[in-house]
Protein backbone atom coordinates (compact mmCIF):
# COMPACT_ATOMS: atom_id res chain seq x y z
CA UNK A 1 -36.33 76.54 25.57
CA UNK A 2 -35.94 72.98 24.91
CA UNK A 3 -36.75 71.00 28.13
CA UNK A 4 -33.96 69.07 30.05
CA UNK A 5 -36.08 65.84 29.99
CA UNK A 6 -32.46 63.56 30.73
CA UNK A 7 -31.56 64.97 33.05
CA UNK A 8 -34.75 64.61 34.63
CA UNK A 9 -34.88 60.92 33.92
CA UNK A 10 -31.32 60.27 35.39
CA UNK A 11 -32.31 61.96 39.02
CA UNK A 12 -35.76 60.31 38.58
CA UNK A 13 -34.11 56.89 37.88
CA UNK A 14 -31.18 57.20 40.45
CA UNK A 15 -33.61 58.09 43.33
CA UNK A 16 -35.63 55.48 42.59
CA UNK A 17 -32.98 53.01 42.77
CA UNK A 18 -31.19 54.66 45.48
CA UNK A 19 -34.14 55.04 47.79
CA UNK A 20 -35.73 51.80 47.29
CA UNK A 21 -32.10 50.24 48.18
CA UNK A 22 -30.69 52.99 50.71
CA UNK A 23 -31.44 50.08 53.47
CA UNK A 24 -30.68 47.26 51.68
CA UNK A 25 -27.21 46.00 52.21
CA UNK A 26 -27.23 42.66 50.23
CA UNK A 27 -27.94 44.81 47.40
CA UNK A 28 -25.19 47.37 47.55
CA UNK A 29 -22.71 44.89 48.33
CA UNK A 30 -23.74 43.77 45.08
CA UNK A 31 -23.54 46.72 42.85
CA UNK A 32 -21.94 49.17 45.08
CA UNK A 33 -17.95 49.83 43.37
CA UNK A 34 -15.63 47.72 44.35
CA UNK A 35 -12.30 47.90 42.82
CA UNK A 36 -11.25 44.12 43.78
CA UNK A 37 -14.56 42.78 42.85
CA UNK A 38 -14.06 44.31 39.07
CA UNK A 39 -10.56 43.02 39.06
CA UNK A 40 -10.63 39.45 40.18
CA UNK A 41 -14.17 38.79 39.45
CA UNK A 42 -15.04 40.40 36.17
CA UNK A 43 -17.81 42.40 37.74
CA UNK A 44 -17.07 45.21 35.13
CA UNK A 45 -21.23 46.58 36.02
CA UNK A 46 -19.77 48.04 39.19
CA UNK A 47 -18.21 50.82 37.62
CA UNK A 48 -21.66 52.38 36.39
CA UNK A 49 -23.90 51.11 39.27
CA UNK A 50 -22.33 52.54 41.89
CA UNK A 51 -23.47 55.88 40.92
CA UNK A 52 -27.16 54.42 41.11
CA UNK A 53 -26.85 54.19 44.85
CA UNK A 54 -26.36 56.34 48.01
CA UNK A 55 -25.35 56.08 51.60
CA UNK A 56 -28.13 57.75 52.87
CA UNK A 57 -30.93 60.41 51.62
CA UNK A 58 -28.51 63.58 52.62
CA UNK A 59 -26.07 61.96 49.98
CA UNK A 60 -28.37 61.73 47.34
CA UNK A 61 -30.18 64.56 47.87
CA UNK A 62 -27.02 67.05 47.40
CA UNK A 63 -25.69 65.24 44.34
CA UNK A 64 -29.17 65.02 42.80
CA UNK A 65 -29.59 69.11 43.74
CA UNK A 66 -26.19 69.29 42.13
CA UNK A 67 -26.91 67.63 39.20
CA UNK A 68 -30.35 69.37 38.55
CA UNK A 69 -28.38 72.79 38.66
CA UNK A 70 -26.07 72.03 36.15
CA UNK A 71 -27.46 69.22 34.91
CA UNK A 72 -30.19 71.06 33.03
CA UNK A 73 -28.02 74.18 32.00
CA UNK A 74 -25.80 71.24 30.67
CA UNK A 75 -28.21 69.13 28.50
CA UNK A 76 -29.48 72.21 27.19
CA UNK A 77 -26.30 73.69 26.13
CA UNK A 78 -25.04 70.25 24.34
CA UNK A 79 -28.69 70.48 22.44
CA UNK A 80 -28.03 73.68 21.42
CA UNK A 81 -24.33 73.57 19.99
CA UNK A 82 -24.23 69.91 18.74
CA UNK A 83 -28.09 69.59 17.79
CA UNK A 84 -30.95 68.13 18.91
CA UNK A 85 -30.32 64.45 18.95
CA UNK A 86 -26.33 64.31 19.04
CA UNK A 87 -26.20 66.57 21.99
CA UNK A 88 -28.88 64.43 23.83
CA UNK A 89 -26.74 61.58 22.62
CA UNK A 90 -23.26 63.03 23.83
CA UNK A 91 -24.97 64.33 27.14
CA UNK A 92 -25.92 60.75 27.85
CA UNK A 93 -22.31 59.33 26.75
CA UNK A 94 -20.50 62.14 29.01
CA UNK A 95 -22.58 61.17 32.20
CA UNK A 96 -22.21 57.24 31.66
CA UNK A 97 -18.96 57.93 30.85
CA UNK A 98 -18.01 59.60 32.95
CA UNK A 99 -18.91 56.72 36.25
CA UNK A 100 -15.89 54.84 35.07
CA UNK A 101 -13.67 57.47 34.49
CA UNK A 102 -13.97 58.87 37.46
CA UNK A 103 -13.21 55.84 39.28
CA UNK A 104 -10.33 54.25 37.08
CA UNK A 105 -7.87 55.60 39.46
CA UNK A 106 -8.96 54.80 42.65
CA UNK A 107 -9.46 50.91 40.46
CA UNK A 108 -5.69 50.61 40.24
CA UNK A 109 -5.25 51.56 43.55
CA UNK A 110 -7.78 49.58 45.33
CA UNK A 111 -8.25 46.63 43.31
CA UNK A 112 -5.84 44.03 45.82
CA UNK A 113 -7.94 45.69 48.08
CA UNK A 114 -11.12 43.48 48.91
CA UNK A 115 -12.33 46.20 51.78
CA UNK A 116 -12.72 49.30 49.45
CA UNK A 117 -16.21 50.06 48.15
CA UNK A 118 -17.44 53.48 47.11
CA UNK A 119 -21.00 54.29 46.21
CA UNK A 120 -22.68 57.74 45.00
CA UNK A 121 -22.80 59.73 41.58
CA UNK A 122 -20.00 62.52 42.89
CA UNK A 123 -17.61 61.67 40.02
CA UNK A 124 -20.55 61.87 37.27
CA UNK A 125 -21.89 64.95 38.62
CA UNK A 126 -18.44 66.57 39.09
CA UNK A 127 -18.24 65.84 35.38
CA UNK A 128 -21.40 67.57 34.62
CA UNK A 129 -20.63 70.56 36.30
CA UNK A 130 -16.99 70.77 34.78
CA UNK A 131 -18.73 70.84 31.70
CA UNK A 132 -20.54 73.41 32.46
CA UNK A 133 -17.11 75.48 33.52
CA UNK A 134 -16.18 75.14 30.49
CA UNK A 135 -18.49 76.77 28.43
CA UNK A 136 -19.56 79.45 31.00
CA UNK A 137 -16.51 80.00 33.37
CA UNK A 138 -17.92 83.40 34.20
CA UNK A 139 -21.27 82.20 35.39
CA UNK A 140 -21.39 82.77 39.23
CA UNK A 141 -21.32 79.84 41.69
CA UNK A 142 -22.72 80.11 45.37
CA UNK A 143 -20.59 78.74 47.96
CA UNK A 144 -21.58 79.21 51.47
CA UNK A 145 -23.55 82.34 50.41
CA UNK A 146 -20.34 83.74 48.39
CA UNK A 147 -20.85 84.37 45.02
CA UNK A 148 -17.66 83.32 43.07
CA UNK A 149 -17.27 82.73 38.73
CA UNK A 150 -16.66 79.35 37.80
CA UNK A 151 -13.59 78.96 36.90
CA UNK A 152 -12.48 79.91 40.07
CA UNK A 153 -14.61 77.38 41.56
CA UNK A 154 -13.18 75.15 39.59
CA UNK A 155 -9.69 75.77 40.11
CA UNK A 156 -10.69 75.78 43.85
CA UNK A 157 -12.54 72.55 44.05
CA UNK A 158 -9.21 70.67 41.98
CA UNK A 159 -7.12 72.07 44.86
CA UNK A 160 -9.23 70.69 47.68
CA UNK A 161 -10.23 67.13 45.92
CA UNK A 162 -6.28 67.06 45.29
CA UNK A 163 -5.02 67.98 48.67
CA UNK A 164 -8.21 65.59 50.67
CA UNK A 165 -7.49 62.68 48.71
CA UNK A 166 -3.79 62.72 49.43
CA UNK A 167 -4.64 63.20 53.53
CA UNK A 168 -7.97 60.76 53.33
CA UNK A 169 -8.72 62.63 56.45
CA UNK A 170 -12.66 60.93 55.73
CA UNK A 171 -14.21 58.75 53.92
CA UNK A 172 -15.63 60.78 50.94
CA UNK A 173 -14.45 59.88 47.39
CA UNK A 174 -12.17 62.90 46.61
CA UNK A 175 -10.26 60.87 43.57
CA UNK A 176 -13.33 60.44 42.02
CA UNK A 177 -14.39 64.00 42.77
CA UNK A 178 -11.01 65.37 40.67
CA UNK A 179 -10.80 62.49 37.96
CA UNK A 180 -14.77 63.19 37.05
CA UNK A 181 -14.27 66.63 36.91
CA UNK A 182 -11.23 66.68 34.80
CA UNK A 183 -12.78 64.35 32.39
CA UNK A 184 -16.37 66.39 32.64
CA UNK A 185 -14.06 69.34 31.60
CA UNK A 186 -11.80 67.69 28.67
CA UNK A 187 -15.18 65.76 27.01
CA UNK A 188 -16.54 68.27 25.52
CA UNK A 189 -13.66 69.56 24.15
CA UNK A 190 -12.37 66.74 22.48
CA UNK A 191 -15.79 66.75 20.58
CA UNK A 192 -15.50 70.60 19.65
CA UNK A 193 -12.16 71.79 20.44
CA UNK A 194 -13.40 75.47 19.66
CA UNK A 195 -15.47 75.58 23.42
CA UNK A 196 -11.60 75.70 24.80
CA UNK A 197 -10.13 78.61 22.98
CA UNK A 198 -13.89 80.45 23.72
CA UNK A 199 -13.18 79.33 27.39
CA UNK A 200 -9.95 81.25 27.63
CA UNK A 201 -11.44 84.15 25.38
CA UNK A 202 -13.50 84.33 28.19
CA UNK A 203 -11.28 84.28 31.26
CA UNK A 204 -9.53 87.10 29.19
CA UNK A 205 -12.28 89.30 28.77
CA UNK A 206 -12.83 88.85 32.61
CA UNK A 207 -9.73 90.22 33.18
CA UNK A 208 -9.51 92.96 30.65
CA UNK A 209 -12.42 94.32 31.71
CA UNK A 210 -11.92 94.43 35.83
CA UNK A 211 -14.51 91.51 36.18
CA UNK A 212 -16.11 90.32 39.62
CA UNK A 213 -14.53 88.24 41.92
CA UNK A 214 -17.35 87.79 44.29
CA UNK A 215 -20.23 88.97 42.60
CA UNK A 216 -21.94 91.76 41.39
């Protein structure tokens, strides 16, 4: 099995980062994403490292416990259908990649907005795991000790990220929740357009043959 040594790097490097500057505020004001900041001030560097930092340790540890789930199933997968060095190349593009694009909406809508900052790497690892929906919808998810496939996860998680950004009820980044994952989903698939017709191949053969809602 090849080794998911990315994917370790990326939760290596963003703890570092994130840890060393969870207390610093001078810094994050810095680098944290700021929608106005990119727009009037050409700080374009926000977009990617804002993902590098965290609120506090309970933030980063459940994205980076997030990411190392499907991070590693993910890296591995891309090695294994696009080869060794393109898939490590296209893993790397679809998680730096995937900090802007999970942010470009809340840009337009915050940037005459010199109050709004957002920091954490939700949207990227969103992305990640939507990738991972993709090519195994039928893999089982845990939430809150219910075991449930993906894709109905997925379909799930949309719903909530949709409805919670619309009521911003908190403060969590629910645009950048639903933007990362729909790009995390549609990446892949632009790149081998055969993973979406073997995606709904497989939500058929779930239904054809009775499969599990909730487990086995």
């Amino acid at each position: 099995m090849m080794q998911p040594l990315l994917t370790y790097a990326l939760i290596a490097g963003t703890c570092l980062i994130s840890l060393m500057n969870m207390n610093n505020r001078e810094f994050k004001m810095r680098f944290m994403f700021s929608a106005y900041a990119i727009d009037k001030n050409r700080e374009w560097w926000r977009f990617f490292t804002g993902g590098f930092l965290h609120a506090d340790f309970g933030h980063l540890l459940f994205n980076m416990f997030s990411f190392y789930f499907f991070g590693t199933l993910v890296e591995q997968t891309f090695k294994m259908e696009f080869g060794m060095g393109i898939g490590t190349l296209m893993y790397l593009a679809l998680y730096v990649t995937s900090l802007p694009a999970s942010n470009i909406y809340t840009y337009f809508r915050q940037r005459d907005n010199p109050n709004y900052f957002a920091l954490g790497a939700s949207g990227a690892v969103s992305a990640v795991i939507y990738a991972s929906i993709l090519v195994y919808p039928l893999q089982h998810i845990f939430i809150y000790f219910i075991s449930v496939p993906a894709w109905i996860f997925g379909i799930v998680y949309l719903g909530i990220s949709w409805v919670m950004a619309r009521n911003k009820s908190d403060n969590i980044g629910h645009d950048a929740h639903f933007f990362g994952a729909v790009y995390g989903f549609l990446f892949p698939a632009i790149f081998n357009p055969s993973l979406l017709s073997r995606f709904v191949e497989q939500i058929e053969m779930f239904f054809r043959f009775g499969g599990n809602f909730f487990g086995h």
